[in-house]
PDB file of N, CA and C in Angstrom:
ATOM      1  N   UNK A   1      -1.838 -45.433  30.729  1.00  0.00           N
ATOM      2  CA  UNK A   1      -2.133 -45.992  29.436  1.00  0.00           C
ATOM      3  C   UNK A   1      -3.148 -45.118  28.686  1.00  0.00           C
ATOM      4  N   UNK A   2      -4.214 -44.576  29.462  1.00  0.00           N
ATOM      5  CA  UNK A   2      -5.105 -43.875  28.893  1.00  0.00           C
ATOM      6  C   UNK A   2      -4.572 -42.480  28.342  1.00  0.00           C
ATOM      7  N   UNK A   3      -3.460 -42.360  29.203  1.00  0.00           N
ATOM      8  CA  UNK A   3      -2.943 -40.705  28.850  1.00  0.00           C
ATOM      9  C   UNK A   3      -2.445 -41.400  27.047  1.00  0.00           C
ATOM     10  N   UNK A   4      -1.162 -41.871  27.314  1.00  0.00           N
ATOM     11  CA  UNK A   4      -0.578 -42.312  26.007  1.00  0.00           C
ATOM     12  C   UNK A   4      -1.342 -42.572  24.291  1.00  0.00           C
ATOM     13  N   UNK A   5      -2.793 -43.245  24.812  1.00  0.00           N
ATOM     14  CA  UNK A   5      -3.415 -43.590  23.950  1.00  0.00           C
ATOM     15  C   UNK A   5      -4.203 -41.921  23.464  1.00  0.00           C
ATOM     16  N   UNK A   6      -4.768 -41.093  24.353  1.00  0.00           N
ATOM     17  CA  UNK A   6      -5.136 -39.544  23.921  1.00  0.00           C
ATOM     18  C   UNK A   6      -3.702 -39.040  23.534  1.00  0.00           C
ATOM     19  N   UNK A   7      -2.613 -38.483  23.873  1.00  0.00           N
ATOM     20  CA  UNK A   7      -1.693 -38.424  23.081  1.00  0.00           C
ATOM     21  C   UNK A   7      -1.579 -38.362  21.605  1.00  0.00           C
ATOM     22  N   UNK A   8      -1.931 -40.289  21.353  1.00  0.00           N
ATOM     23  CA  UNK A   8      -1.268 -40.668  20.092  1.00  0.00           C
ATOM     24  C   UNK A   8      -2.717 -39.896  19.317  1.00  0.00           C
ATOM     25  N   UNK A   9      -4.185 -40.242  19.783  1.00  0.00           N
ATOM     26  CA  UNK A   9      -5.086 -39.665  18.796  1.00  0.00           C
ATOM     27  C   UNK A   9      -4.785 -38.240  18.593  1.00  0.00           C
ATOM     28  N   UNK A  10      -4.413 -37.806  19.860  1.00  0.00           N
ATOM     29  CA  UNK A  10      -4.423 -36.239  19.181  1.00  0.00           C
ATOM     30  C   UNK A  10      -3.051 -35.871  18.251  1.00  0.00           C
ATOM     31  N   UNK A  11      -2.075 -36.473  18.542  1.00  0.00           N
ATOM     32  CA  UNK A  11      -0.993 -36.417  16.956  1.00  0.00           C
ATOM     33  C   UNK A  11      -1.209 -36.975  15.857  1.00  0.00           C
ATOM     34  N   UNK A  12      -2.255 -37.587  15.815  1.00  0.00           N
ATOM     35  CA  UNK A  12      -2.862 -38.408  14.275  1.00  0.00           C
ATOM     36  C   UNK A  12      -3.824 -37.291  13.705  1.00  0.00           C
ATOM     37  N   UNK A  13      -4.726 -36.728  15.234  1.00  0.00           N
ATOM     38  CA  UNK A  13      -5.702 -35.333  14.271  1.00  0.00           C
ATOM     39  C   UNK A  13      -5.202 -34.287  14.302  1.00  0.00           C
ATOM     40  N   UNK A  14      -3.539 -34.296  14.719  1.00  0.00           N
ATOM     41  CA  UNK A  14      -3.094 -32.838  14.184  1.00  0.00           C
ATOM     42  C   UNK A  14      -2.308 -33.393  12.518  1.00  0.00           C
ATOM     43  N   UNK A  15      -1.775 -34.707  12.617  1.00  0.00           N
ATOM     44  CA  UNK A  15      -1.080 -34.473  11.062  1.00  0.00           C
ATOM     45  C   UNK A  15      -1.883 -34.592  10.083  1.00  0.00           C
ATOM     46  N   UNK A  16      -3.431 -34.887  10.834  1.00  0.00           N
ATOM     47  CA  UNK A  16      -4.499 -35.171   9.636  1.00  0.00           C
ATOM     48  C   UNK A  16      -5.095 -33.453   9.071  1.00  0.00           C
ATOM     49  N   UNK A  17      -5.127 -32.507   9.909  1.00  0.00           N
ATOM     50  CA  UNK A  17      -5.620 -31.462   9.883  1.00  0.00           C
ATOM     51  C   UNK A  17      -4.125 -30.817   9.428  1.00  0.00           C
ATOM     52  N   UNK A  18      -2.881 -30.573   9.147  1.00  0.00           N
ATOM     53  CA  UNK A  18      -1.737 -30.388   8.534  1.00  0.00           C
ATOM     54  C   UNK A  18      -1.973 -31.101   7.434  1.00  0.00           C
ATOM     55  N   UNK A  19      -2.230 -32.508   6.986  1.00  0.00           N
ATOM     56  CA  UNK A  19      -2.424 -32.667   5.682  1.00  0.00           C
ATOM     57  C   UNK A  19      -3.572 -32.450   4.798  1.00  0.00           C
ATOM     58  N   UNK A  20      -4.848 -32.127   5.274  1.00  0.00           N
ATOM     59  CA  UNK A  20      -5.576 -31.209   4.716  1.00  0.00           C
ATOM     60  C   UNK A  20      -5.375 -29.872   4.341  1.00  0.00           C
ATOM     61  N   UNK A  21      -4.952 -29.097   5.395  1.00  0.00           N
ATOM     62  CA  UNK A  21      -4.087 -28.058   4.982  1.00  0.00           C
ATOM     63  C   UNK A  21      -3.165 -27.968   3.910  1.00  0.00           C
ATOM     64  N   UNK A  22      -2.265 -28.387   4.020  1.00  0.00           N
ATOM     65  CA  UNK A  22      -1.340 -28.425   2.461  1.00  0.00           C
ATOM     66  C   UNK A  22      -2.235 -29.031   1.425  1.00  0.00           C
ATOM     67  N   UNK A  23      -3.306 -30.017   1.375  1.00  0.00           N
ATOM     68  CA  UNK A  23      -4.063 -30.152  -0.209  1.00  0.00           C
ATOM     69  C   UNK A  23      -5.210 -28.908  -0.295  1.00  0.00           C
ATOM     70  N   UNK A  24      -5.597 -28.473   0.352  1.00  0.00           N
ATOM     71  CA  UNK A  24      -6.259 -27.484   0.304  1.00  0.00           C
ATOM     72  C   UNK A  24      -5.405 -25.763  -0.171  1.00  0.00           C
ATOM     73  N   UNK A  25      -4.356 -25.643  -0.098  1.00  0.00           N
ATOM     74  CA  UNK A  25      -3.123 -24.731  -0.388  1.00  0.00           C
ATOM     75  C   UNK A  25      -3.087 -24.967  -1.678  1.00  0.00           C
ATOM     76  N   UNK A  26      -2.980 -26.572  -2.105  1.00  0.00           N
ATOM     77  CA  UNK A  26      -2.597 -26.618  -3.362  1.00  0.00           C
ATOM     78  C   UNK A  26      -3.663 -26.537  -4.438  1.00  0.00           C
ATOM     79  N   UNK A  27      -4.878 -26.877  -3.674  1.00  0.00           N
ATOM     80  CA  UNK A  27      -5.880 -26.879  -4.730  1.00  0.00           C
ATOM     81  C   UNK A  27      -6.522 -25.111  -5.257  1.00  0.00           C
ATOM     82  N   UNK A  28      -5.963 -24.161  -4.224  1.00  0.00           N
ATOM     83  CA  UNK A  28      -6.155 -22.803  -4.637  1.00  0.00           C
ATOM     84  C   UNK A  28      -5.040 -21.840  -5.172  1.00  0.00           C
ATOM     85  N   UNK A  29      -4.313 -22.690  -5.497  1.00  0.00           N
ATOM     86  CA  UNK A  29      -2.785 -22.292  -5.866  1.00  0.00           C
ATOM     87  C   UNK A  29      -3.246 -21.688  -7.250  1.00  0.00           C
ATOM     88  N   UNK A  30      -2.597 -20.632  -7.665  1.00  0.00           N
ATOM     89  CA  UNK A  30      -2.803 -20.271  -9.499  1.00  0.00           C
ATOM     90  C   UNK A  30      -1.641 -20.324  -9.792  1.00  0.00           C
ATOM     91  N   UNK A  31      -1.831 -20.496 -11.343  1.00  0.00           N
ATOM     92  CA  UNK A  31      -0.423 -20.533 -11.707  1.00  0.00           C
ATOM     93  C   UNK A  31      -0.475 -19.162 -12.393  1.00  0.00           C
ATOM     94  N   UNK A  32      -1.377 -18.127 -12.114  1.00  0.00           N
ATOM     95  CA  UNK A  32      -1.292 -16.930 -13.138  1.00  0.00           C
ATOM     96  C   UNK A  32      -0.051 -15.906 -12.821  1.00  0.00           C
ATOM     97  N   UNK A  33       0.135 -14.969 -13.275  1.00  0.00           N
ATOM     98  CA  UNK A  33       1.261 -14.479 -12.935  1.00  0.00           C
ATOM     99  C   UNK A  33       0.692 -12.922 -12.896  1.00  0.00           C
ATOM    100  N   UNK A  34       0.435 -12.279 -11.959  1.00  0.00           N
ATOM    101  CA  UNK A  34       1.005 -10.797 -11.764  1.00  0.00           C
ATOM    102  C   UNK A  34       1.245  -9.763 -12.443  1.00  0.00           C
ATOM    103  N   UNK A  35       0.939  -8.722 -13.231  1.00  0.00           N
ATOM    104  CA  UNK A  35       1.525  -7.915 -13.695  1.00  0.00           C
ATOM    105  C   UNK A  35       2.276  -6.810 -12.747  1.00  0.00           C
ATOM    106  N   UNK A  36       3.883  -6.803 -13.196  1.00  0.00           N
ATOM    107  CA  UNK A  36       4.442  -6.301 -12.460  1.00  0.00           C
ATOM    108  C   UNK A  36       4.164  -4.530 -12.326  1.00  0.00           C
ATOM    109  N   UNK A  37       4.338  -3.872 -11.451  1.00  0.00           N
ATOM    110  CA  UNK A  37       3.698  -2.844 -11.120  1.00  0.00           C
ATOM    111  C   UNK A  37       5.553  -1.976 -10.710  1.00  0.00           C
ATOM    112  N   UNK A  38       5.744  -1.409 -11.537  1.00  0.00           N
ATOM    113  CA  UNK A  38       7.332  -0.264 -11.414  1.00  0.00           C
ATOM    114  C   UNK A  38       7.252   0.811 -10.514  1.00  0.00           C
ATOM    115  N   UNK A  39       6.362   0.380  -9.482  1.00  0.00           N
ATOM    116  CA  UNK A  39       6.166   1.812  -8.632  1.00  0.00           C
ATOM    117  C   UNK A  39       7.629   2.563  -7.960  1.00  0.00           C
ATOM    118  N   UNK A  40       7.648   3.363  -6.861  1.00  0.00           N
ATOM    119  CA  UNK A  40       8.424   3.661  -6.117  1.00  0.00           C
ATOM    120  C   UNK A  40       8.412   2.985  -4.615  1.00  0.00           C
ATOM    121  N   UNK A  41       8.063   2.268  -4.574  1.00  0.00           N
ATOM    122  CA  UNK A  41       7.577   1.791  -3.171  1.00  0.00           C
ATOM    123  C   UNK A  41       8.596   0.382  -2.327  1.00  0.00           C
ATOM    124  N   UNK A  42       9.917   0.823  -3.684  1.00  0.00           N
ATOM    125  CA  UNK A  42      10.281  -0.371  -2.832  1.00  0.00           C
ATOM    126  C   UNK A  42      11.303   0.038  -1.938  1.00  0.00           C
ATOM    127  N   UNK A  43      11.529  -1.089  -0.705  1.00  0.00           N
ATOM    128  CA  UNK A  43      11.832  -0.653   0.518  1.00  0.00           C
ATOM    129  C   UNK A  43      11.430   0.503   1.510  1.00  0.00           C
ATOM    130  N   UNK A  44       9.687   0.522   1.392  1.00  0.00           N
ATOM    131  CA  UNK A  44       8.815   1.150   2.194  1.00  0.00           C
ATOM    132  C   UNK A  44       8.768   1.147   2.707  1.00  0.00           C
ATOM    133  N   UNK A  45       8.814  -0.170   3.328  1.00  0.00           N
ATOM    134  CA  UNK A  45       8.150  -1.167   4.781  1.00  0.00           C
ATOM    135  C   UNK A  45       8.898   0.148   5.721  1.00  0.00           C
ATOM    136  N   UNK A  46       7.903   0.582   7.189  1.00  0.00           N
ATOM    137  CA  UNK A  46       8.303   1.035   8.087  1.00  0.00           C
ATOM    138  C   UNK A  46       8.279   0.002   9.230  1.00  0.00           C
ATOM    139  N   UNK A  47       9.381  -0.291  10.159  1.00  0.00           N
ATOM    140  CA  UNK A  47       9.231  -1.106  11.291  1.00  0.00           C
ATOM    141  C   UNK A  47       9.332  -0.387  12.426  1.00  0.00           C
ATOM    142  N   UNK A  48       8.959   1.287  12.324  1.00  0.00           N
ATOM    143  CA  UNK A  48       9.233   1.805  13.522  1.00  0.00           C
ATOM    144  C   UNK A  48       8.551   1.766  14.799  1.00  0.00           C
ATOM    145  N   UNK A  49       8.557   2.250  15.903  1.00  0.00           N
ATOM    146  CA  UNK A  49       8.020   2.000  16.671  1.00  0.00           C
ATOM    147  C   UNK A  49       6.199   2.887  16.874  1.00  0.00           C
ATOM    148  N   UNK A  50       6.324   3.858  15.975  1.00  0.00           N
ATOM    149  CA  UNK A  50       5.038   4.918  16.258  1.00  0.00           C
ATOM    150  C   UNK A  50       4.391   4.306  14.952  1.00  0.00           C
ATOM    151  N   UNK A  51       3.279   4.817  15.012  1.00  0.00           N
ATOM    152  CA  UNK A  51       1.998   4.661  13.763  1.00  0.00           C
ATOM    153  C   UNK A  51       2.245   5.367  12.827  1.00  0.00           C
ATOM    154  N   UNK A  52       2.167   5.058  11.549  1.00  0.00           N
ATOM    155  CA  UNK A  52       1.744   5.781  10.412  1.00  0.00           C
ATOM    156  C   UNK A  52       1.031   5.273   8.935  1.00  0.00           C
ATOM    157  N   UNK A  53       0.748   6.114   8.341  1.00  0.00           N
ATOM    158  CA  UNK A  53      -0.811   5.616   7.308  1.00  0.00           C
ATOM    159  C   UNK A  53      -0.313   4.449   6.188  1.00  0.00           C
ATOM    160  N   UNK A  54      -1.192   3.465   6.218  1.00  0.00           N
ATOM    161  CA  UNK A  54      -0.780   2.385   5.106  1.00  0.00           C
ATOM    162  C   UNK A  54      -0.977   3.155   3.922  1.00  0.00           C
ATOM    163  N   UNK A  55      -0.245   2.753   2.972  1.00  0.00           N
ATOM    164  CA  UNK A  55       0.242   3.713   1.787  1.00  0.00           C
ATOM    165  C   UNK A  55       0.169   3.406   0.343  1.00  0.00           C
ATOM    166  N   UNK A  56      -0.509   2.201   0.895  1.00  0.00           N
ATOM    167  CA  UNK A  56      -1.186   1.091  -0.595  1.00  0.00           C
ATOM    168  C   UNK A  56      -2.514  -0.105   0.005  1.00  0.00           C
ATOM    169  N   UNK A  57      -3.297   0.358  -1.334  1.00  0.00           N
ATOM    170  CA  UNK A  57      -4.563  -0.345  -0.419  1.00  0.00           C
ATOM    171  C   UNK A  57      -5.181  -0.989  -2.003  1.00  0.00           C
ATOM    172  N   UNK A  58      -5.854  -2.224  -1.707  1.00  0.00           N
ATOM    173  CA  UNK A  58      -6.819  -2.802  -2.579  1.00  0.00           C
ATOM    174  C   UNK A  58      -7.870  -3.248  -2.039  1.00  0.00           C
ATOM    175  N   UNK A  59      -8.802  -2.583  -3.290  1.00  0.00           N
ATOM    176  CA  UNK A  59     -10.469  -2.937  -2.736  1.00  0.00           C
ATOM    177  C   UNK A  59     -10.999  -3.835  -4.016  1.00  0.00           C
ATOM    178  N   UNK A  60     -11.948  -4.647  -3.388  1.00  0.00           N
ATOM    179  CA  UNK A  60     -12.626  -5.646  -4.269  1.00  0.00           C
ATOM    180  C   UNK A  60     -13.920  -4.755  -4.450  1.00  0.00           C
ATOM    181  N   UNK A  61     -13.896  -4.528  -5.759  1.00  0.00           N
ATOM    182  CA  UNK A  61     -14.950  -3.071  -6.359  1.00  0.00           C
ATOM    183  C   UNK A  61     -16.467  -3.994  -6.611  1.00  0.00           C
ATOM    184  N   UNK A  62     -16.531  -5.326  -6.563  1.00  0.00           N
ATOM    185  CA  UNK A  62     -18.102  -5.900  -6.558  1.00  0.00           C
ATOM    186  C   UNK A  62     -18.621  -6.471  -7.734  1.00  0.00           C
ATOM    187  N   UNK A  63     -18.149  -6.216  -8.664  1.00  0.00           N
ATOM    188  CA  UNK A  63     -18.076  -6.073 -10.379  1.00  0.00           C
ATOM    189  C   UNK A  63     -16.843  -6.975 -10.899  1.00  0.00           C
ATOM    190  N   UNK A  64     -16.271  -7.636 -10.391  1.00  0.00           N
ATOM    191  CA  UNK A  64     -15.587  -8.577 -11.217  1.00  0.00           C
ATOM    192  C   UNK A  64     -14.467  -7.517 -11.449  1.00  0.00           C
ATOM    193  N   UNK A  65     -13.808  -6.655 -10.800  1.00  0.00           N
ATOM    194  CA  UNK A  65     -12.820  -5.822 -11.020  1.00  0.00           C
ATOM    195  C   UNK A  65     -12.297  -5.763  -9.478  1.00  0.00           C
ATOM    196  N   UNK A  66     -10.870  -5.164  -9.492  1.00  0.00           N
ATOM    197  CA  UNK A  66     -10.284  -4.759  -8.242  1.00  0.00           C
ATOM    198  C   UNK A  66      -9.167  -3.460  -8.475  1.00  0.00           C
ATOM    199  N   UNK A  67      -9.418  -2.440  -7.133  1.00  0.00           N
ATOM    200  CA  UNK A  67      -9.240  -1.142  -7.120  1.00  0.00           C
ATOM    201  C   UNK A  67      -7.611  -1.527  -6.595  1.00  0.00           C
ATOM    202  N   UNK A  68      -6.927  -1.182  -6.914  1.00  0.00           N
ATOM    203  CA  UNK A  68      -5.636  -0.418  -6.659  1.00  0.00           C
ATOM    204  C   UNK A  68      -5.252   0.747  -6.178  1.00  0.00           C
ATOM    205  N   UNK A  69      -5.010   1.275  -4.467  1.00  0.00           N
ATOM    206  CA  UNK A  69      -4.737   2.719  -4.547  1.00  0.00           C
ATOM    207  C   UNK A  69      -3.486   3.132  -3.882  1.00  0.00           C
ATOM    208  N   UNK A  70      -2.655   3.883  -4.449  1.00  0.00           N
ATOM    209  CA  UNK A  70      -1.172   4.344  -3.306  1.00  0.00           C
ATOM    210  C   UNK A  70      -1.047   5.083  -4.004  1.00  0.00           C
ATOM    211  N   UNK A  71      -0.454   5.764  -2.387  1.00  0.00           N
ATOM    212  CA  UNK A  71       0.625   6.769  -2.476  1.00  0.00           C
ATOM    213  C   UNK A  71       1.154   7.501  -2.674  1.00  0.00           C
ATOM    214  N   UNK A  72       2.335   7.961  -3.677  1.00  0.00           N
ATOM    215  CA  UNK A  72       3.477   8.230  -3.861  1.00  0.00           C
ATOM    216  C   UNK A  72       3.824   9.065  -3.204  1.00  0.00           C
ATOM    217  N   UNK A  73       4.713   8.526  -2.464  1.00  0.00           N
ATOM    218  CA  UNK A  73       5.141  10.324  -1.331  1.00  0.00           C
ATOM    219  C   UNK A  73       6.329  11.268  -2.106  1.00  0.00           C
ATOM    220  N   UNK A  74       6.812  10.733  -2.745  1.00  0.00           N
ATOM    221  CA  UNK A  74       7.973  11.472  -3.381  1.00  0.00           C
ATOM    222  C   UNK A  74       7.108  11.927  -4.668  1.00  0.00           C
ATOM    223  N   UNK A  75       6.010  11.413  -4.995  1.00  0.00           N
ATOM    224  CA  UNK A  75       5.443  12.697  -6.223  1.00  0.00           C
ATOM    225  C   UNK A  75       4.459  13.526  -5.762  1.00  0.00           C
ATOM    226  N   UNK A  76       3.270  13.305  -4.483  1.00  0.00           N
ATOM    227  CA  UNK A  76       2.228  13.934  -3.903  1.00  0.00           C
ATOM    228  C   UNK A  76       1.338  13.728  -4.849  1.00  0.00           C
ATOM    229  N   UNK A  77       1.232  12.166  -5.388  1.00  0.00           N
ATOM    230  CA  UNK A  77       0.379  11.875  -5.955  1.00  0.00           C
ATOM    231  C   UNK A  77      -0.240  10.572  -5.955  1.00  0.00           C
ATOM    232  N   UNK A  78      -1.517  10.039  -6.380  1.00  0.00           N
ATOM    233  CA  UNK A  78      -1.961   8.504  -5.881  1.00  0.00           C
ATOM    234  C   UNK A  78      -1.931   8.426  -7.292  1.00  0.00           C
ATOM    235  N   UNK A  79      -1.362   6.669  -7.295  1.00  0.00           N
ATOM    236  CA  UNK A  79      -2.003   6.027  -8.405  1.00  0.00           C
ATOM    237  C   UNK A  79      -3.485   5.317  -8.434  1.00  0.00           C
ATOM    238  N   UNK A  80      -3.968   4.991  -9.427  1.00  0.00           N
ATOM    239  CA  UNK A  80      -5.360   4.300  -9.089  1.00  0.00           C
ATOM    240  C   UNK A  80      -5.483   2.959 -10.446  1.00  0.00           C
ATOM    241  N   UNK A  81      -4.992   1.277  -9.745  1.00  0.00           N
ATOM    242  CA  UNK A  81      -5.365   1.089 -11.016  1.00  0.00           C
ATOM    243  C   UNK A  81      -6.632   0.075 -10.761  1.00  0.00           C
ATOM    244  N   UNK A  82      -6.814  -0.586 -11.763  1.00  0.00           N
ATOM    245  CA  UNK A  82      -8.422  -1.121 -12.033  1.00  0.00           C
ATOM    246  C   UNK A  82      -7.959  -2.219 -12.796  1.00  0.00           C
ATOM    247  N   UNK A  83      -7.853  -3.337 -12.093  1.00  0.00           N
ATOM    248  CA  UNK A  83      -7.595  -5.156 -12.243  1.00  0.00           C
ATOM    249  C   UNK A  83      -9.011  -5.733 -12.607  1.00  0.00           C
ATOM    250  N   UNK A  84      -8.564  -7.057 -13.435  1.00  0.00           N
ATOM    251  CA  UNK A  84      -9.701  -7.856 -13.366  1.00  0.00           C
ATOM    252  C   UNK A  84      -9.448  -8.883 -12.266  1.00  0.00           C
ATOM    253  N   UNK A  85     -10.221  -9.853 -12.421  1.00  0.00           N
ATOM    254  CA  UNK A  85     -10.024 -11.329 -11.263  1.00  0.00           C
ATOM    255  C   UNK A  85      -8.836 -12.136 -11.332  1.00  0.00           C
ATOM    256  N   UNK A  86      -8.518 -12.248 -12.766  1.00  0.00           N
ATOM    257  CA  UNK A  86      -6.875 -12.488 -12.915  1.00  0.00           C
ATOM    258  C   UNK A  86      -5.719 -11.836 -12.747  1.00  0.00           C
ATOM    259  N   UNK A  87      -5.758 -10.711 -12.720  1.00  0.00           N
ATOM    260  CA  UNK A  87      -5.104  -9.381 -12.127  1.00  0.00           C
ATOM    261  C   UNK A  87      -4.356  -8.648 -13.232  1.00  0.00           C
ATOM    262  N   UNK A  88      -4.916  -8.720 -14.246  1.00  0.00           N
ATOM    263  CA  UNK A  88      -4.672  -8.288 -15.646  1.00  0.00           C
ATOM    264  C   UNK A  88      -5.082  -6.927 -15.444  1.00  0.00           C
ATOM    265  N   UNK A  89      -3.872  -5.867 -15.891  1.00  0.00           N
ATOM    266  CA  UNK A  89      -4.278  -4.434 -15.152  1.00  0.00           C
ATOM    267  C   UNK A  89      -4.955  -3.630 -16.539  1.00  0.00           C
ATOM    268  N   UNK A  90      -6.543  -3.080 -16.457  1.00  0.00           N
ATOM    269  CA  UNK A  90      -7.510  -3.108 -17.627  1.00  0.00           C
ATOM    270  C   UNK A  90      -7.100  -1.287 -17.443  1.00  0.00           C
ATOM    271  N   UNK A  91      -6.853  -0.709 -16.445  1.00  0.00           N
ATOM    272  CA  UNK A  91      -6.637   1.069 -16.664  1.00  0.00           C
ATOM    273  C   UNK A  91      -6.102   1.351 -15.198  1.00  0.00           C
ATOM    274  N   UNK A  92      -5.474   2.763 -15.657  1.00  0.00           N
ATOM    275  CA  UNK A  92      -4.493   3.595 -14.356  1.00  0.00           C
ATOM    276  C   UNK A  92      -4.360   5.033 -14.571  1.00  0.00           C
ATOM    277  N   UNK A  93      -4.606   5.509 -13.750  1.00  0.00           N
ATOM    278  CA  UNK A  93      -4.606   6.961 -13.725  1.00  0.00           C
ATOM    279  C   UNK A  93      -3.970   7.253 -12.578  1.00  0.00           C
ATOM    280  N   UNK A  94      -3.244   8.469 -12.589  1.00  0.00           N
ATOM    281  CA  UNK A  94      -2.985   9.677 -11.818  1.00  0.00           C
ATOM    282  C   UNK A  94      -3.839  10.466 -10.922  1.00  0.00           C
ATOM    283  N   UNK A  95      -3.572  10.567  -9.758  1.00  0.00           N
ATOM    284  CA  UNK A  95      -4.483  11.744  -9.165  1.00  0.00           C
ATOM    285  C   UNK A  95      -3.632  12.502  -8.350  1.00  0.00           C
ATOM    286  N   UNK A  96      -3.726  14.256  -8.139  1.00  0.00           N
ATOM    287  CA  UNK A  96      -2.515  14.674  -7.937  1.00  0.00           C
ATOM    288  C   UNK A  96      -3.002  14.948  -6.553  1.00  0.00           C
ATOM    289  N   UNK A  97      -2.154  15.152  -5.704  1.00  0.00           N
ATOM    290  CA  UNK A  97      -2.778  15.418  -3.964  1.00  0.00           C
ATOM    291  C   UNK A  97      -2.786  16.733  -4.197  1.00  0.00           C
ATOM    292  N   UNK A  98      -3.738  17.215  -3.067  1.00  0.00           N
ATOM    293  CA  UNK A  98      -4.886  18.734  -3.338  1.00  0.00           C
ATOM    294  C   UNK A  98      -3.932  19.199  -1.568  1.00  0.00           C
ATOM    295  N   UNK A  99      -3.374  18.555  -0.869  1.00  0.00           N
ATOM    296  CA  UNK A  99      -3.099  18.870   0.510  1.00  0.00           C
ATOM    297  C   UNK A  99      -1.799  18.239   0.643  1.00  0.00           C
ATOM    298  N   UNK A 100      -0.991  18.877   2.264  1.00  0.00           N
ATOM    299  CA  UNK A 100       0.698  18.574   1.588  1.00  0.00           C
ATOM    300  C   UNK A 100       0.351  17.070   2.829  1.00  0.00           C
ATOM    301  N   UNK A 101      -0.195  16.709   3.381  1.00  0.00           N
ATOM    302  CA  UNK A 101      -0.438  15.635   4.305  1.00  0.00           C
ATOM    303  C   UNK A 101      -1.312  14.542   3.989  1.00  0.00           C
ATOM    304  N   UNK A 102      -0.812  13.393   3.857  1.00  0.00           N
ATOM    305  CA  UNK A 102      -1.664  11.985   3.183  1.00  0.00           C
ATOM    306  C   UNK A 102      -2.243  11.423   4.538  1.00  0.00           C
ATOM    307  N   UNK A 103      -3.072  10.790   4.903  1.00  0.00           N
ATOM    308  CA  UNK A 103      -3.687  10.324   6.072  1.00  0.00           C
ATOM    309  C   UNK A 103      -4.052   8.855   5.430  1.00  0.00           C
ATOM    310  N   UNK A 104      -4.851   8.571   4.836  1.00  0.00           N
ATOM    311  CA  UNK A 104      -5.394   7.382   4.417  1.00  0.00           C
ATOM    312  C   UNK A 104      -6.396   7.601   3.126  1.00  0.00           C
ATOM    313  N   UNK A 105      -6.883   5.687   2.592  1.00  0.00           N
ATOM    314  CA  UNK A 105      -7.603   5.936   1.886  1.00  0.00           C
ATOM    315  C   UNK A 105      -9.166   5.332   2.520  1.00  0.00           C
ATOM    316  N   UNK A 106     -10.464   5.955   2.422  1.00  0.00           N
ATOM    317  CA  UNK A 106     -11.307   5.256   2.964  1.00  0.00           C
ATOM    318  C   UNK A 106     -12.305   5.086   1.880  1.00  0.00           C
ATOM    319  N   UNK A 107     -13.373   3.741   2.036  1.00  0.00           N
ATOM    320  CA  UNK A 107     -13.920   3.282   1.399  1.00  0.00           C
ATOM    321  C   UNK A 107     -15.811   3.092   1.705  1.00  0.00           C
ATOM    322  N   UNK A 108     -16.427   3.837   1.338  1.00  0.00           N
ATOM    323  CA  UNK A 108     -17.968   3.883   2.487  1.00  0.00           C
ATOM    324  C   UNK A 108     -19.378   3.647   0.977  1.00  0.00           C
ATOM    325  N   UNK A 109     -19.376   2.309   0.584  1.00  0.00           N
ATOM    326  CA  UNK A 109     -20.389   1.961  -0.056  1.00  0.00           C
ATOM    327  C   UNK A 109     -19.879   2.574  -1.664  1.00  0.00           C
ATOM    328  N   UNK A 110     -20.349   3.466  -2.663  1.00  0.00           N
ATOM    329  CA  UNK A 110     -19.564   3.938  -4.167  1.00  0.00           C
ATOM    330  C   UNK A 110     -18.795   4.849  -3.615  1.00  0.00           C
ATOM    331  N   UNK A 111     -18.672   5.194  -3.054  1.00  0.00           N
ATOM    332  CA  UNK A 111     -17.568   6.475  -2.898  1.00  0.00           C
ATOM    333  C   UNK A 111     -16.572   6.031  -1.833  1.00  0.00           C
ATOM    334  N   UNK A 112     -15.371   6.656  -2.984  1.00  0.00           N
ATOM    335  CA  UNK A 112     -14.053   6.952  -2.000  1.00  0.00           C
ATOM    336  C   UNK A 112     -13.595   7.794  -1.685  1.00  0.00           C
ATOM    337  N   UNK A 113     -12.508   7.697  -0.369  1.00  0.00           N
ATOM    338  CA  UNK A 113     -12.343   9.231   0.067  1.00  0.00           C
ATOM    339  C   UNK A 113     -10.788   9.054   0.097  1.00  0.00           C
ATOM    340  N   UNK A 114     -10.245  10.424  -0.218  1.00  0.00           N
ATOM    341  CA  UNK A 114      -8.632  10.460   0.383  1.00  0.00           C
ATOM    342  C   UNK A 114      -8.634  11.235   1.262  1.00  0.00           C
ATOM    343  N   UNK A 115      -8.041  10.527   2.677  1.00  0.00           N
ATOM    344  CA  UNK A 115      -8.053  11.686   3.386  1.00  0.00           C
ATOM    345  C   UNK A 115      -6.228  11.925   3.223  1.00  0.00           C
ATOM    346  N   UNK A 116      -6.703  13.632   3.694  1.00  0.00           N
ATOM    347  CA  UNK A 116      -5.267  14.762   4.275  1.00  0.00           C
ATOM    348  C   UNK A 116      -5.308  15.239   4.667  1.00  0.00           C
TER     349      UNK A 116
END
């Protein structure tokens, strides 16, 4: 009897902790929308079995802005753009790769690095 009765409490504090969950989902939900981004990147995804460098990265710049950085392997060049909190894209630039090998992008306090 004692088993049955722990049982039932613990399926009451899992659908209670599942229904917090979903109002909590909904209460951070936006309804904003995205600006769509025409890159080259679609059907990137690698599922292979060896490692290789993530090829799009976003950093939260501290300032009420957010960094955008990839890629492009078919131009040997990164884009860079510069979002606000709504993700309204405020500027974008070009940067052309200086080396024929992309490694990553790293991030160490104001300065960024590309490595190759």
């Amino acid at each position: 009897m004692k088993k049955r009765k722990k049982r039932i409490i613990a399926f009451v504090l899992v659908l209670i902790v599942a229904a917090m969950n979903i109002f909590t989902i909904q209460l951070y939900a936006k309804s904003n929308v995205c600006v769509t981004y025409n890159g080259d990147n679609i059907e990137h995804q690698n599922y292979a079995i060896y490692a290789s460098p993530i090829q799009s990265f976003l950093h939260n710049c501290g300032d009420g802005t957010l960094m955008r950085v990839q890629y492009l392997s078919g131009k040997s060049q990164f884009v860079v753009e510069y979002y606000d909190m709504e993700y309204n894209l405020l500027s974008s630039q070009m940067i052309s790769m200086k080396l024929n090998l992309f490694g990553g992008f790293y991030v160490l306090g104001d300065f960024y690095y590309i490595l190759s």
